[in-house]
Protein backbone atom coordinates (compact mmCIF):
# COMPACT_ATOMS: atom_id res chain seq x y z
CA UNK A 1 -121.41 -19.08 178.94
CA UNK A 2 -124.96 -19.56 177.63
CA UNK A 3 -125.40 -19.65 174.05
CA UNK A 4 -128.00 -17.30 172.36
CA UNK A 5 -128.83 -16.76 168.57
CA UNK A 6 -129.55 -13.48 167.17
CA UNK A 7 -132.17 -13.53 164.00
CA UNK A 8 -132.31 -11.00 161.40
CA UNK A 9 -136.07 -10.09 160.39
CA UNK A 10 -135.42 -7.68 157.16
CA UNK A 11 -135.59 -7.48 153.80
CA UNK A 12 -134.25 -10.80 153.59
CA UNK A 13 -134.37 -13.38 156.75
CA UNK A 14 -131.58 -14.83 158.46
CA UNK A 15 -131.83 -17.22 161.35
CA UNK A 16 -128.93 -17.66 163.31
CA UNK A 17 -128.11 -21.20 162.97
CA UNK A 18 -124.31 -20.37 164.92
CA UNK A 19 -125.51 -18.60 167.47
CA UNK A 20 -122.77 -16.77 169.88
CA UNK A 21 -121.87 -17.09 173.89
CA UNK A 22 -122.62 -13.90 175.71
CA UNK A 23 -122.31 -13.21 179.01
CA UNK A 24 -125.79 -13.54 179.85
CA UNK A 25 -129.04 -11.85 177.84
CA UNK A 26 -128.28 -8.33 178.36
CA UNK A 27 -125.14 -8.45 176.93
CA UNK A 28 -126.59 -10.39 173.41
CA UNK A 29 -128.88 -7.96 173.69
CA UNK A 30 -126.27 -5.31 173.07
CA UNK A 31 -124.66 -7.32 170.54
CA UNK A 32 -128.34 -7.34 169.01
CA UNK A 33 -128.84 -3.38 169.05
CA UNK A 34 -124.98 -2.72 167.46
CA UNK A 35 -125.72 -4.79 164.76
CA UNK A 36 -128.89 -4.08 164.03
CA UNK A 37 -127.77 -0.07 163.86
CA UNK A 38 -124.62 -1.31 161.69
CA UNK A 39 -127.63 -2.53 159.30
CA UNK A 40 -129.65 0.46 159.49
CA UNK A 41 -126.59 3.00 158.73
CA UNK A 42 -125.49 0.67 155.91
CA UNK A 43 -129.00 1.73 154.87
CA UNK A 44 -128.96 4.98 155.56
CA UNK A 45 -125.53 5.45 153.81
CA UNK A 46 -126.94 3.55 150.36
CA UNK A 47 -129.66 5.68 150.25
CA UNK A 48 -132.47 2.97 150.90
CA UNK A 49 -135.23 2.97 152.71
CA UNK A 50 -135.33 2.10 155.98
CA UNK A 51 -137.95 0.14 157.47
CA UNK A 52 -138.03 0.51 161.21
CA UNK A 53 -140.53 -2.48 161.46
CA UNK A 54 -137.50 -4.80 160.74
CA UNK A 55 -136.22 -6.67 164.00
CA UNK A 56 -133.17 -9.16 165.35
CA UNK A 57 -134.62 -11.58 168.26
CA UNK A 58 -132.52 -12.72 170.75
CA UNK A 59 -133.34 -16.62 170.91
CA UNK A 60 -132.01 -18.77 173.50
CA UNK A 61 -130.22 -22.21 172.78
CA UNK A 62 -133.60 -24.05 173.33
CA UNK A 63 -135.55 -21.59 170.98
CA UNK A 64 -136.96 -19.36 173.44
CA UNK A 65 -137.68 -15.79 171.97
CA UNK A 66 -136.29 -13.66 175.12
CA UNK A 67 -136.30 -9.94 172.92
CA UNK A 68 -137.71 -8.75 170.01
CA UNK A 69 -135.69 -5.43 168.71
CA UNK A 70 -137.87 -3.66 166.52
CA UNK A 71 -135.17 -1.13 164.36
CA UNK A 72 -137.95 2.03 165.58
CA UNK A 73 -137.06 1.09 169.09
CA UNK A 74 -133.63 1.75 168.57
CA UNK A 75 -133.15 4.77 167.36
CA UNK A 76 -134.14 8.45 167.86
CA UNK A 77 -135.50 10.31 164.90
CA UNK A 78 -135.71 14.32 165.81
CA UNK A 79 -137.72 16.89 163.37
CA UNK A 80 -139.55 15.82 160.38
């Protein structure tokens, strides 16, 4: 199974040095949307602000950018 890394672009950077096998890209891309609405809940829950620029991109194992999940994409925001 190919390996692809998923990098955190928040508050705070992380870059997937691990990296995880998926299936193939849509399925890290799934993995990339759950945790990046994990994050944003967490958020949500603390009371913080909630930047919807923030993004994970799914990299693969030769440091190819395939996505870029930006947090607004993600999510539906109704009223206002």
């Amino acid at each position: 199974m190919p390996r692809y890394y998923l990098n955190l672009y928040n508050d705070v950077d992380v870059v997937d040095e691990e990296g995880g096998e998926f299936a193939d890209q849509a399925a890290a891309e799934a993995a990339a949307v759950r945790s990046a609405r994990e994050l944003m809940a967490e958020h949500v829950m603390a009371g913080l602000p909630l930047d919807l620029n923030h993004r994970v991109e799914v990299v693969t194992g030769d440091g190819t950018v395939v996505s870029v999940l930006r947090f607004g994409d993600l999510i539906t925001i109704k009223g206002g």
